[in-house]
PDB file of N, CA and C in Angstrom:
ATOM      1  N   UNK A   1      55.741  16.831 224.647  1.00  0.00           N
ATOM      2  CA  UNK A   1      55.215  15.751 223.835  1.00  0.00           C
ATOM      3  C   UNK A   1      53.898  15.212 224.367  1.00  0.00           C
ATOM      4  N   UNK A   2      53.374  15.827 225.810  1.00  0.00           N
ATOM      5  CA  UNK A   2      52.173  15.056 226.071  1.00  0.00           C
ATOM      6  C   UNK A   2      51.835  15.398 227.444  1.00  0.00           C
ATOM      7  N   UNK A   3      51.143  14.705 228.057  1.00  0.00           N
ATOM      8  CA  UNK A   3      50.626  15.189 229.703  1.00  0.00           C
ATOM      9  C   UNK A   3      50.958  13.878 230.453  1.00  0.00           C
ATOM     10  N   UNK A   4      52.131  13.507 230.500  1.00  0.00           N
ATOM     11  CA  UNK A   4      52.117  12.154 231.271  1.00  0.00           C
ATOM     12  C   UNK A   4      52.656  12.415 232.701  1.00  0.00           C
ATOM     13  N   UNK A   5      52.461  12.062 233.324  1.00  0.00           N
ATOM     14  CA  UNK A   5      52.701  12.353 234.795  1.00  0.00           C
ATOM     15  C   UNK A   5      53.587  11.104 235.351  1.00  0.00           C
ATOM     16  N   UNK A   6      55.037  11.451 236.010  1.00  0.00           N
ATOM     17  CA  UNK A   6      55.788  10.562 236.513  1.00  0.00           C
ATOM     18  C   UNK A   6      56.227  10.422 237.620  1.00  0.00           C
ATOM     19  N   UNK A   7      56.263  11.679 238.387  1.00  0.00           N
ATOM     20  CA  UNK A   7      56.723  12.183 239.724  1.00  0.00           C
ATOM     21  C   UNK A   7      55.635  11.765 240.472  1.00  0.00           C
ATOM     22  N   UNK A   8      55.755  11.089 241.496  1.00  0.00           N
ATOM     23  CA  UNK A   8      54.747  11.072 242.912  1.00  0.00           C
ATOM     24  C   UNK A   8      53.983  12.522 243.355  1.00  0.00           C
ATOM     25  N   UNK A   9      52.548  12.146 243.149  1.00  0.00           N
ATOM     26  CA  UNK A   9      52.224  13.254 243.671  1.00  0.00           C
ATOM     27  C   UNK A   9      51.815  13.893 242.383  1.00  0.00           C
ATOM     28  N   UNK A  10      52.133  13.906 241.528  1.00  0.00           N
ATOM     29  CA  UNK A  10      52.215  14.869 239.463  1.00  0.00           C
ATOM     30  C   UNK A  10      52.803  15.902 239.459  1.00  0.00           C
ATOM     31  N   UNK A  11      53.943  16.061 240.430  1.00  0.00           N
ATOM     32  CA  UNK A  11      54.686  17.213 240.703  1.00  0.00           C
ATOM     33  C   UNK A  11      55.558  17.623 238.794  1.00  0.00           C
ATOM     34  N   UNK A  12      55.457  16.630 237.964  1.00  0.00           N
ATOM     35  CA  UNK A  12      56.073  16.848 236.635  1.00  0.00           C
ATOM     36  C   UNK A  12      54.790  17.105 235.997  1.00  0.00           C
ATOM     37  N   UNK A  13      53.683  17.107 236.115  1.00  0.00           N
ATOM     38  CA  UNK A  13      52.233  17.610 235.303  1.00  0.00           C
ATOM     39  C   UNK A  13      52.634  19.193 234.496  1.00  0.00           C
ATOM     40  N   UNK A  14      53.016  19.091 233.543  1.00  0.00           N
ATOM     41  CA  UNK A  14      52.811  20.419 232.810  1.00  0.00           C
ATOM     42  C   UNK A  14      51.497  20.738 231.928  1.00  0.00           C
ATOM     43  N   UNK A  15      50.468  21.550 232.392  1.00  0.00           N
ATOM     44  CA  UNK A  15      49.598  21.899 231.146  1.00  0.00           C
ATOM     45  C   UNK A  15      50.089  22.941 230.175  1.00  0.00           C
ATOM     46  N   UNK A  16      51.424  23.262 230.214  1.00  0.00           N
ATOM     47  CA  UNK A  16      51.384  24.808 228.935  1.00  0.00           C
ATOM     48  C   UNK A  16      51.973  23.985 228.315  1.00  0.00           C
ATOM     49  N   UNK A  17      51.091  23.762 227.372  1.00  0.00           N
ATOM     50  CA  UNK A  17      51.430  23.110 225.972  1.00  0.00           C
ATOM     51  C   UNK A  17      51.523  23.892 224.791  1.00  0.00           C
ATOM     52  N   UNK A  18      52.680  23.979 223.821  1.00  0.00           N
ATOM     53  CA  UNK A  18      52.884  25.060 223.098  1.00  0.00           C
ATOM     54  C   UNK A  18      53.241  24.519 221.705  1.00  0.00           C
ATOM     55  N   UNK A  19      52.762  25.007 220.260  1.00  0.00           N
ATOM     56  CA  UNK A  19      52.694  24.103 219.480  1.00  0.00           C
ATOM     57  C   UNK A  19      53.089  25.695 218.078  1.00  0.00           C
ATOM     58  N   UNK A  20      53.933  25.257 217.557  1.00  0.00           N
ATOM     59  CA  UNK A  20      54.804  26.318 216.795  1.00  0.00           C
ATOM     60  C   UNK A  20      53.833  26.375 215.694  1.00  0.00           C
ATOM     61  N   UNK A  21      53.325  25.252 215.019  1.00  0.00           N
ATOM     62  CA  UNK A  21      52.476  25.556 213.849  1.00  0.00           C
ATOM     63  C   UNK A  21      50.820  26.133 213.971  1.00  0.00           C
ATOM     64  N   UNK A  22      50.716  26.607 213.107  1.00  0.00           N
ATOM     65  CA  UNK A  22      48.963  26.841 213.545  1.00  0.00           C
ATOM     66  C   UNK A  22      47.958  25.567 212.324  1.00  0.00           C
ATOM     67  N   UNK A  23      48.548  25.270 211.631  1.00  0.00           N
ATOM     68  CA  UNK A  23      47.480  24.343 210.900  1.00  0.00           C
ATOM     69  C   UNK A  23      48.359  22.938 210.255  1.00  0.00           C
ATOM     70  N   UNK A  24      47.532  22.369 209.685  1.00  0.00           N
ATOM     71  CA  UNK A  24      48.403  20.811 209.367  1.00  0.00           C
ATOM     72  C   UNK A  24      49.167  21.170 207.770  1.00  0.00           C
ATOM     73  N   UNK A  25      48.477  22.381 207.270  1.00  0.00           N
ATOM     74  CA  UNK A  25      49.600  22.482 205.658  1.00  0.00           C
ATOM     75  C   UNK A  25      50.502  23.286 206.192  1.00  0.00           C
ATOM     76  N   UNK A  26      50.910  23.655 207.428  1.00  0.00           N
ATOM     77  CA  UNK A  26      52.314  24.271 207.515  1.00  0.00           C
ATOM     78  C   UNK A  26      53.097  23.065 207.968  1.00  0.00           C
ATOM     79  N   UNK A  27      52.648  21.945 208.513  1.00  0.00           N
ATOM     80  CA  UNK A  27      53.192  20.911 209.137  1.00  0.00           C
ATOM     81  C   UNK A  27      53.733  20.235 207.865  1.00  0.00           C
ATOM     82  N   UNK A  28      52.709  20.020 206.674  1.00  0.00           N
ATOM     83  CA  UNK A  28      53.242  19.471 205.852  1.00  0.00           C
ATOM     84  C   UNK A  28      54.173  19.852 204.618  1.00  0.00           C
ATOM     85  N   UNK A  29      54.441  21.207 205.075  1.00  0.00           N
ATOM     86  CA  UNK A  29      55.470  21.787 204.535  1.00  0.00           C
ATOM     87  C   UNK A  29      56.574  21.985 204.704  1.00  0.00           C
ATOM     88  N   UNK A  30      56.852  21.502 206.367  1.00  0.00           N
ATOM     89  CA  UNK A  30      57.909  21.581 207.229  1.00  0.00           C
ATOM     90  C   UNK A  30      59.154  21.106 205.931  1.00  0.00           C
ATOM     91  N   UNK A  31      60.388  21.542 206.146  1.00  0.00           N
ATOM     92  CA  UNK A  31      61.645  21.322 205.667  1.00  0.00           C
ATOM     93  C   UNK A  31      62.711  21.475 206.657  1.00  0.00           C
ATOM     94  N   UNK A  32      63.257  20.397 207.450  1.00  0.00           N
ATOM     95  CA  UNK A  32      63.773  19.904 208.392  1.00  0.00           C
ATOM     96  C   UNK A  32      65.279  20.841 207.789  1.00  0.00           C
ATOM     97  N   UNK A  33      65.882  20.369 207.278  1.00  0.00           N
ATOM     98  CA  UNK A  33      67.301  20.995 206.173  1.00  0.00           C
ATOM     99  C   UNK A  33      67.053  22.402 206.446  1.00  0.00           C
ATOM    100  N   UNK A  34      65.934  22.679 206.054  1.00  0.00           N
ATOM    101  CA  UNK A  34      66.112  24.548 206.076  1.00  0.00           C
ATOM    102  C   UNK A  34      65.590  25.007 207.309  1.00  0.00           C
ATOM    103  N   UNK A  35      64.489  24.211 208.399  1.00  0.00           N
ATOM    104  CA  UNK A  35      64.744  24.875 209.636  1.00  0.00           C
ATOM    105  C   UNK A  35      66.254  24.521 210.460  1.00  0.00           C
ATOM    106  N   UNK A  36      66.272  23.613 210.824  1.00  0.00           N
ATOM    107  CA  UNK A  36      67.826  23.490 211.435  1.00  0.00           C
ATOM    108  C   UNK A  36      68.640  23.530 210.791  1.00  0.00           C
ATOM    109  N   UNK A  37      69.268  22.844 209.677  1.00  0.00           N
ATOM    110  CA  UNK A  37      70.574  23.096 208.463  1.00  0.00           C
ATOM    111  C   UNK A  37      71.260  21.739 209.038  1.00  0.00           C
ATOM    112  N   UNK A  38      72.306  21.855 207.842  1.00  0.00           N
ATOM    113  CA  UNK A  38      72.869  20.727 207.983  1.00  0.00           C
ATOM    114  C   UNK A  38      73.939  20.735 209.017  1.00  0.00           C
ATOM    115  N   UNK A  39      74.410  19.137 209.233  1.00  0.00           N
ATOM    116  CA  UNK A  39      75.404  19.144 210.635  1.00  0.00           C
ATOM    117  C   UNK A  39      76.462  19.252 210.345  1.00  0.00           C
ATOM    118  N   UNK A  40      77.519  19.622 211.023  1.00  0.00           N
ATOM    119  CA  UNK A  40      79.181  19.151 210.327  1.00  0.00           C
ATOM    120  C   UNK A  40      79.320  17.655 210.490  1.00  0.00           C
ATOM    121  N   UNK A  41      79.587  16.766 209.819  1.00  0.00           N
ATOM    122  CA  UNK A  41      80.225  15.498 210.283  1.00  0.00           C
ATOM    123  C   UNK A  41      81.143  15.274 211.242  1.00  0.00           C
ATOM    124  N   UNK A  42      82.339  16.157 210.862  1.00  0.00           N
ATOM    125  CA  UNK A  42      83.331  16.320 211.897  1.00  0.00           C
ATOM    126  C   UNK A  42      83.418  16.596 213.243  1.00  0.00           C
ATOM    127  N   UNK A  43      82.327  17.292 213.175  1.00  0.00           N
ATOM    128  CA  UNK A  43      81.783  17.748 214.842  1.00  0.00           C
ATOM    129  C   UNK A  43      80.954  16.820 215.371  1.00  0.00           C
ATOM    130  N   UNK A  44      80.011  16.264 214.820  1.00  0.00           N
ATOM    131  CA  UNK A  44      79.793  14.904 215.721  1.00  0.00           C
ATOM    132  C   UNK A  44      80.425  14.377 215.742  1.00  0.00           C
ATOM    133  N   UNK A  45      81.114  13.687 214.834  1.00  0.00           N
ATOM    134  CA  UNK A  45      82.153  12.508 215.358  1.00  0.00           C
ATOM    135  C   UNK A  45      82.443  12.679 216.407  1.00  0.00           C
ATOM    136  N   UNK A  46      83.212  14.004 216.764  1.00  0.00           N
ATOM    137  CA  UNK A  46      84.252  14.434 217.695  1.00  0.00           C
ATOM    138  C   UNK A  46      83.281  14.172 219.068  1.00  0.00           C
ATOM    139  N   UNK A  47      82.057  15.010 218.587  1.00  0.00           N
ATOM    140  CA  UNK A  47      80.932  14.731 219.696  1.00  0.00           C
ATOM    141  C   UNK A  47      80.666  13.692 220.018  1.00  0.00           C
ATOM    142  N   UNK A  48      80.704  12.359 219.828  1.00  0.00           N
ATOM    143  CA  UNK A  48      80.218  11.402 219.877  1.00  0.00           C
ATOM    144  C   UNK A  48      81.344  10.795 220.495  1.00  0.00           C
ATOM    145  N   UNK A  49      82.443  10.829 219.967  1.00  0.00           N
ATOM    146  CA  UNK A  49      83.830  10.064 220.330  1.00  0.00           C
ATOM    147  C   UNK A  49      84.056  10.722 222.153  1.00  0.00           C
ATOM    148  N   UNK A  50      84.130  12.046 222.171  1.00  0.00           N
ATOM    149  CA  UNK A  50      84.296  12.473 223.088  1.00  0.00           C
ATOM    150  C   UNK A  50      82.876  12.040 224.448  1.00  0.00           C
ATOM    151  N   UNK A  51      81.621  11.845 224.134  1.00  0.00           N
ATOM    152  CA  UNK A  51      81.192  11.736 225.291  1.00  0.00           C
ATOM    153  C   UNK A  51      81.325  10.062 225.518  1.00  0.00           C
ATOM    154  N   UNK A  52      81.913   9.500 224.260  1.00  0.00           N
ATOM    155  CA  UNK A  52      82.038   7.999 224.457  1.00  0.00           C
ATOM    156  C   UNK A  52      82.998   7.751 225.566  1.00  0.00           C
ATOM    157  N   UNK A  53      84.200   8.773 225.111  1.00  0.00           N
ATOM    158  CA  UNK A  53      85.468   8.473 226.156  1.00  0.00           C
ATOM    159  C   UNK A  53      85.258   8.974 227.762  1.00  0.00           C
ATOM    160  N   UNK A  54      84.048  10.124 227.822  1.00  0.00           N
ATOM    161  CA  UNK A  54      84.077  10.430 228.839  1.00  0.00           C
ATOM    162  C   UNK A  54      83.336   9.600 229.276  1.00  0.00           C
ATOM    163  N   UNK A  55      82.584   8.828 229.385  1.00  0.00           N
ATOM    164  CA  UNK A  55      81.178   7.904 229.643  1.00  0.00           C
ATOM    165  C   UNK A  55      82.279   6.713 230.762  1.00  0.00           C
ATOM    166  N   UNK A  56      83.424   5.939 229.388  1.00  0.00           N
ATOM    167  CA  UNK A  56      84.318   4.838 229.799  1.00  0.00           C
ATOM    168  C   UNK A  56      85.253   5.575 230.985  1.00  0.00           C
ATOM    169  N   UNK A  57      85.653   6.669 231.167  1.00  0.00           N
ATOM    170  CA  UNK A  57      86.349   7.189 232.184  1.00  0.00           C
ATOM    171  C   UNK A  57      85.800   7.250 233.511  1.00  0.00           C
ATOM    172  N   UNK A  58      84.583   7.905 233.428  1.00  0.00           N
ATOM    173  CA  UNK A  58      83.366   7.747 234.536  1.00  0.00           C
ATOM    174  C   UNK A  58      82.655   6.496 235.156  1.00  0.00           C
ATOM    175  N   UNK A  59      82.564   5.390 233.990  1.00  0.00           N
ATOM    176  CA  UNK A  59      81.964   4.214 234.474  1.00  0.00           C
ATOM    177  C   UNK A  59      82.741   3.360 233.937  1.00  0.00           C
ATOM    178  N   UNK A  60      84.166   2.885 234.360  1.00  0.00           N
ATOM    179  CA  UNK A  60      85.093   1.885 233.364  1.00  0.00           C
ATOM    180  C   UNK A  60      84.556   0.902 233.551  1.00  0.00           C
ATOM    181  N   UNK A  61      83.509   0.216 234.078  1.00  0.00           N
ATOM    182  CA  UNK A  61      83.480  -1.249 234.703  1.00  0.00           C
ATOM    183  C   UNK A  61      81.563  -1.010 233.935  1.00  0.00           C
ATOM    184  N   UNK A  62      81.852  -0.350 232.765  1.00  0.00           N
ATOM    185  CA  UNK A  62      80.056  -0.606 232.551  1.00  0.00           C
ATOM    186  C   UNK A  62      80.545  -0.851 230.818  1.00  0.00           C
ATOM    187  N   UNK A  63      79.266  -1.467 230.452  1.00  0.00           N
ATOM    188  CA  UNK A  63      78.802  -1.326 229.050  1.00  0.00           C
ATOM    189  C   UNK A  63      78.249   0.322 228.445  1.00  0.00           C
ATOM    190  N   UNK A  64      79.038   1.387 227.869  1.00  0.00           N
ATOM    191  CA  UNK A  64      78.946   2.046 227.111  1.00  0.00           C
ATOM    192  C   UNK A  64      78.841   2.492 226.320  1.00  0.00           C
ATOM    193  N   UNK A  65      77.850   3.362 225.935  1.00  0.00           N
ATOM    194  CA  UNK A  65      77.312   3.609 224.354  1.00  0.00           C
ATOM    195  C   UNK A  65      77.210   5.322 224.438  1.00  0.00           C
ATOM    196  N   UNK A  66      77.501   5.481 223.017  1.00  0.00           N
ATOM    197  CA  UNK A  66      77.159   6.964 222.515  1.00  0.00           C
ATOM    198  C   UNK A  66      76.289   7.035 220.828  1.00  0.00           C
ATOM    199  N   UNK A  67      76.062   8.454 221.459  1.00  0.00           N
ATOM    200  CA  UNK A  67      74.778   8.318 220.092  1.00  0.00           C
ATOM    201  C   UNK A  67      73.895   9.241 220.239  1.00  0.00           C
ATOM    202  N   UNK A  68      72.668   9.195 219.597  1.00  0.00           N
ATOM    203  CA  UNK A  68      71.626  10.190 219.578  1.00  0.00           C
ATOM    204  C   UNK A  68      70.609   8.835 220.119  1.00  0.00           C
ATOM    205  N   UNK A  69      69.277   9.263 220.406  1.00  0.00           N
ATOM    206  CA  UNK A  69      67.942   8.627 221.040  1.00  0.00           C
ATOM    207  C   UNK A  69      66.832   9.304 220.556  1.00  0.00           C
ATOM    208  N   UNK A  70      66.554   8.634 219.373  1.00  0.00           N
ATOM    209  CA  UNK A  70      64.987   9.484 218.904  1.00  0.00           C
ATOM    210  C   UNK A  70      64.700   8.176 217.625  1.00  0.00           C
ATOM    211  N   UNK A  71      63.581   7.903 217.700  1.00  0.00           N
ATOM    212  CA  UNK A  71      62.960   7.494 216.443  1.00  0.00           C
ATOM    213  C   UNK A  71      62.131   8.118 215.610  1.00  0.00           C
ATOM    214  N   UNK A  72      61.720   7.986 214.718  1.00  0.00           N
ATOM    215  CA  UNK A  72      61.437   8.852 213.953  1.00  0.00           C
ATOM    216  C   UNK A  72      60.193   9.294 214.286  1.00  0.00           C
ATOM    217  N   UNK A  73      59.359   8.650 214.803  1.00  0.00           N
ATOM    218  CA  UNK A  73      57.868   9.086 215.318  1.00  0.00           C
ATOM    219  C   UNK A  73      58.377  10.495 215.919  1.00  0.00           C
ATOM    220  N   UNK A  74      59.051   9.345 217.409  1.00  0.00           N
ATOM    221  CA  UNK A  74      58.898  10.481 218.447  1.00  0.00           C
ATOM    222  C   UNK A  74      59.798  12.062 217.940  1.00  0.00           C
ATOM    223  N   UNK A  75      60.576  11.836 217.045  1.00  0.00           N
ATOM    224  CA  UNK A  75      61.090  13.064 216.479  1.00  0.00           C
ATOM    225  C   UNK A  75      60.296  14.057 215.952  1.00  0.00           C
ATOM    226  N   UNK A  76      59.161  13.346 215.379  1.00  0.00           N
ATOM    227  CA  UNK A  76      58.436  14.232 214.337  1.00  0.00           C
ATOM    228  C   UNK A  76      57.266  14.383 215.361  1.00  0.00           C
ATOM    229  N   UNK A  77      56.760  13.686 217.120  1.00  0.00           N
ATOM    230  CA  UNK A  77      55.958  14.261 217.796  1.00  0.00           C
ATOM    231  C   UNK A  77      56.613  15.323 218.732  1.00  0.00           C
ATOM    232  N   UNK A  78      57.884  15.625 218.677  1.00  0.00           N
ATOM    233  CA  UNK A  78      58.574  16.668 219.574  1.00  0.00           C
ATOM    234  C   UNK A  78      58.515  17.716 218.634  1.00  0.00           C
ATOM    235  N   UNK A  79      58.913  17.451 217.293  1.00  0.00           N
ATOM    236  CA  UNK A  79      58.749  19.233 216.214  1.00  0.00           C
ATOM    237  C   UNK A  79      57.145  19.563 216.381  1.00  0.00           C
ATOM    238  N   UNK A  80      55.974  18.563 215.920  1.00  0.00           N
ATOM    239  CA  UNK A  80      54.661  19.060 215.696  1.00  0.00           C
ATOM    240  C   UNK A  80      53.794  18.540 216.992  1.00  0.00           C
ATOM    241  N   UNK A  81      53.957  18.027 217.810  1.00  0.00           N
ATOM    242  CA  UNK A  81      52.920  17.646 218.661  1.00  0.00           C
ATOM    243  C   UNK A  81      52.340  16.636 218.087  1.00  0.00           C
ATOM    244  N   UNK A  82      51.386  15.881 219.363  1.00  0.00           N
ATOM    245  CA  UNK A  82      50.120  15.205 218.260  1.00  0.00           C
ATOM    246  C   UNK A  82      49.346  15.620 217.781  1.00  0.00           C
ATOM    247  N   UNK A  83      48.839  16.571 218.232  1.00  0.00           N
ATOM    248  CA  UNK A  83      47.456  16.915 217.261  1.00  0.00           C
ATOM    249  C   UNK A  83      47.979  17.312 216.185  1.00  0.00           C
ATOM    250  N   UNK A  84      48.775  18.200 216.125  1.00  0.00           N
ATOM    251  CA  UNK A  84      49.418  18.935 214.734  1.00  0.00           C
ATOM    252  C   UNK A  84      50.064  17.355 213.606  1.00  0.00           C
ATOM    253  N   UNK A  85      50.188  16.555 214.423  1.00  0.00           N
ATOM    254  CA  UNK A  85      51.108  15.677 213.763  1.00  0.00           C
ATOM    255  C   UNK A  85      50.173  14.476 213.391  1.00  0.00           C
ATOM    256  N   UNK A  86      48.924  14.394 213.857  1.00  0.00           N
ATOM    257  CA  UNK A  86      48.115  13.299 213.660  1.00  0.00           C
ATOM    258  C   UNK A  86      46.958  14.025 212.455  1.00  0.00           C
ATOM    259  N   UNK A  87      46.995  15.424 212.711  1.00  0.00           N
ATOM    260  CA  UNK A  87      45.985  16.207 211.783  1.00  0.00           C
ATOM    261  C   UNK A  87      46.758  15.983 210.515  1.00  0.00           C
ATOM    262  N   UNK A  88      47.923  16.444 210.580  1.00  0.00           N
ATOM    263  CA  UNK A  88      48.640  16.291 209.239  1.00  0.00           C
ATOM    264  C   UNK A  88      48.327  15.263 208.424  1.00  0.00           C
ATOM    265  N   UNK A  89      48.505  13.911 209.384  1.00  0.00           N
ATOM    266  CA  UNK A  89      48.832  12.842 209.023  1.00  0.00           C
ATOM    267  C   UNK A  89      47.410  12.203 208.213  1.00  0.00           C
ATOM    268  N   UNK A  90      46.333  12.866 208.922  1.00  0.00           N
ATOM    269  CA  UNK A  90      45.005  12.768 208.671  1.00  0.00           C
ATOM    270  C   UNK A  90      44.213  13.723 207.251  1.00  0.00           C
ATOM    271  N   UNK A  91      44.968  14.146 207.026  1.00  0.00           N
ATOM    272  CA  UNK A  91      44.494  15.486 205.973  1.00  0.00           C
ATOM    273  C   UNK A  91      45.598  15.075 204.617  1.00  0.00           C
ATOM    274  N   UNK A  92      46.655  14.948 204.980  1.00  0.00           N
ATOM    275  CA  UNK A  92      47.163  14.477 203.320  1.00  0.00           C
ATOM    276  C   UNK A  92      47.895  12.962 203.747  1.00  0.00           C
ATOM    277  N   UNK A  93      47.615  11.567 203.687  1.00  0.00           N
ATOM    278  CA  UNK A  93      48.653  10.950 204.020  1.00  0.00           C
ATOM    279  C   UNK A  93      50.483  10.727 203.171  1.00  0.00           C
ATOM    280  N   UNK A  94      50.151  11.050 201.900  1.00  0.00           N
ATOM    281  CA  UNK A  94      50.487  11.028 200.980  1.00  0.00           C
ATOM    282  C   UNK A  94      51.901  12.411 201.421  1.00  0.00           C
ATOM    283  N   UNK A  95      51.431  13.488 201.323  1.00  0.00           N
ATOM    284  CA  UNK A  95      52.389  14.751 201.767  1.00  0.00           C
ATOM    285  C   UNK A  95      53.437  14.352 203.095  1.00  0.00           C
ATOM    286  N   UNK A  96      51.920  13.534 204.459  1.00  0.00           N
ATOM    287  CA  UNK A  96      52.821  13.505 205.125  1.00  0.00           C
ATOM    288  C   UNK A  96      53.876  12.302 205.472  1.00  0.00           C
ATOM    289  N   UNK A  97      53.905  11.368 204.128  1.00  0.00           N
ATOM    290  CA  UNK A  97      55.058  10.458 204.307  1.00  0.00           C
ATOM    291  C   UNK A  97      55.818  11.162 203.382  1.00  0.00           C
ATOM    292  N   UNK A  98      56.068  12.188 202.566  1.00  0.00           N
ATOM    293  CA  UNK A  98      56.875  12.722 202.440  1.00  0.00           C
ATOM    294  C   UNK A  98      58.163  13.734 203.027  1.00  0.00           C
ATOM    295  N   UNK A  99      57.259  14.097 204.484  1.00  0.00           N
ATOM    296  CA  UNK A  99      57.278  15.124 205.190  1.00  0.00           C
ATOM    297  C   UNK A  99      58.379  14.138 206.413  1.00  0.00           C
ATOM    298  N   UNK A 100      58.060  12.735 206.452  1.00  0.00           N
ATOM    299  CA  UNK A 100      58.241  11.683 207.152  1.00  0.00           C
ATOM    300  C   UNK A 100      59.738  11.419 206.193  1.00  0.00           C
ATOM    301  N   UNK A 101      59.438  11.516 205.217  1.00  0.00           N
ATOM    302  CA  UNK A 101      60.621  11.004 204.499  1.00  0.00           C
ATOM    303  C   UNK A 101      62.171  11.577 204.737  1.00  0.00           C
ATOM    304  N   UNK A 102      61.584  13.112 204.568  1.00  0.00           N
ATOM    305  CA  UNK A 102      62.621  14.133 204.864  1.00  0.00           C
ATOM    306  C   UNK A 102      63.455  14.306 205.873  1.00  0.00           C
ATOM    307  N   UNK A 103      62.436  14.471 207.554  1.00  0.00           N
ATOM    308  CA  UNK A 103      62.567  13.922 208.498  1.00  0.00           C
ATOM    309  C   UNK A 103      63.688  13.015 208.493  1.00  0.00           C
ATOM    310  N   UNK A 104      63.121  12.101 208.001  1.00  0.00           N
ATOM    311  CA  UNK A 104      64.146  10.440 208.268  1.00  0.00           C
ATOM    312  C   UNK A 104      65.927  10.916 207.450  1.00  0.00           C
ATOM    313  N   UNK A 105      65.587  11.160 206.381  1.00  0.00           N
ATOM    314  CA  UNK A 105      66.602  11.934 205.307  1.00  0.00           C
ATOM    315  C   UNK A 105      67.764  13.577 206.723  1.00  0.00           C
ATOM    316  N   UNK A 106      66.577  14.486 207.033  1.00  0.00           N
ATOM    317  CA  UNK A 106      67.731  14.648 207.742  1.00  0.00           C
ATOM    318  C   UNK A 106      68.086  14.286 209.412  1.00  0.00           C
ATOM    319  N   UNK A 107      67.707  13.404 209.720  1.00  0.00           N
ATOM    320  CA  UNK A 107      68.070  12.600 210.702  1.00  0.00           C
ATOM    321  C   UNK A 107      68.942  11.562 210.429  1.00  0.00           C
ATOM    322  N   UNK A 108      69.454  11.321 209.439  1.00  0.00           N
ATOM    323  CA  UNK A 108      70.351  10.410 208.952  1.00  0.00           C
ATOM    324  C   UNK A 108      71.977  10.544 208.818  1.00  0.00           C
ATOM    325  N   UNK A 109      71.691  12.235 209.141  1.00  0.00           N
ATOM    326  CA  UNK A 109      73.132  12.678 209.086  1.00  0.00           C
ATOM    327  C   UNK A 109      73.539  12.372 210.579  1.00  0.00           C
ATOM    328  N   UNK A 110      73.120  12.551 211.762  1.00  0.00           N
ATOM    329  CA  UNK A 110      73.815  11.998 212.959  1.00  0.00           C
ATOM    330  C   UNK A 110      74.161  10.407 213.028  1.00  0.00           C
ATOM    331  N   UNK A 111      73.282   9.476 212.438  1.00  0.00           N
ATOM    332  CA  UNK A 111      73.616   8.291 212.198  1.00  0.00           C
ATOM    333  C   UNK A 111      74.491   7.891 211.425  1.00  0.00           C
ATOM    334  N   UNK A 112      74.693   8.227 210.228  1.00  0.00           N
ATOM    335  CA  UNK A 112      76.009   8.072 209.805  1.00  0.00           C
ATOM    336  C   UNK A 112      77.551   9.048 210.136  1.00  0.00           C
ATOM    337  N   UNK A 113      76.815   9.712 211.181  1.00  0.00           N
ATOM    338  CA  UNK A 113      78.111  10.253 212.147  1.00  0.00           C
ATOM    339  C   UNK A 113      78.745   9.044 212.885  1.00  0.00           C
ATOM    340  N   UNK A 114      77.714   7.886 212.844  1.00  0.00           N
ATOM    341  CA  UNK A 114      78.495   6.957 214.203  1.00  0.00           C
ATOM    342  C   UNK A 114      78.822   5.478 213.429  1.00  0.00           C
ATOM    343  N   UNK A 115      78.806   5.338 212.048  1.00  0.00           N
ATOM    344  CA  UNK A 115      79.642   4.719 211.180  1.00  0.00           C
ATOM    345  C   UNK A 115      80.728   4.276 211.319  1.00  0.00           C
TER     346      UNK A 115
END
């Protein structure tokens, strides 16, 4: 997602940066549904329930949560990068809140896994 350096020293510095699309109309064509597919419900739940219980077994004396961790930005800067994702964004805005829309649409199925 970027060149940020956290480790003492920049021992985490990665420069191979690798970016799946080659231009911003493949970005804005992306279809989230048909590259990954849809989730089972049932299997997250289970997923979710289960690392919940293992979480409370491991730390009984803490506040515990289960779930997924992504907002929608940073979701859509881990599939396209920034440049790919700011070019997009810069070349049709219109396509790419659609593209944003979808995104959000199938990211919605893990969230209403935890309903």
């Amino acid at each position: 997602m970027g060149h940020g350096i956290y480790a003492a020293g920049g021992g985490d510095y990665d420069d191979q940066i690798y970016c799946l699309f080659n231009d911003p109309e493949e970005v804005l064509n992306f279809d989230p549904w048909e590259a990954y597919g849809e989730q089972d419900k049932t299997k997250l739940v289970k997923r979710y329930e289960n690392h919940y219980k293992e979480l409370c077994n491991d730390h009984p004396d803490a506040v515990n949560t289960t779930g997924v961790y992504v907002t929608c930005i940073s979701g859509l800067i881990d599939i396209f990068g920034w440049e790919m994702l700011l070019m997009a964004a810069g070349v049709d805005p219109i396509r790419f809140g659609e593209l944003t829309n979808r995104y959000a649409g199938w990211m919605m199925q893990y969230f209403e896994a935890m309903d």
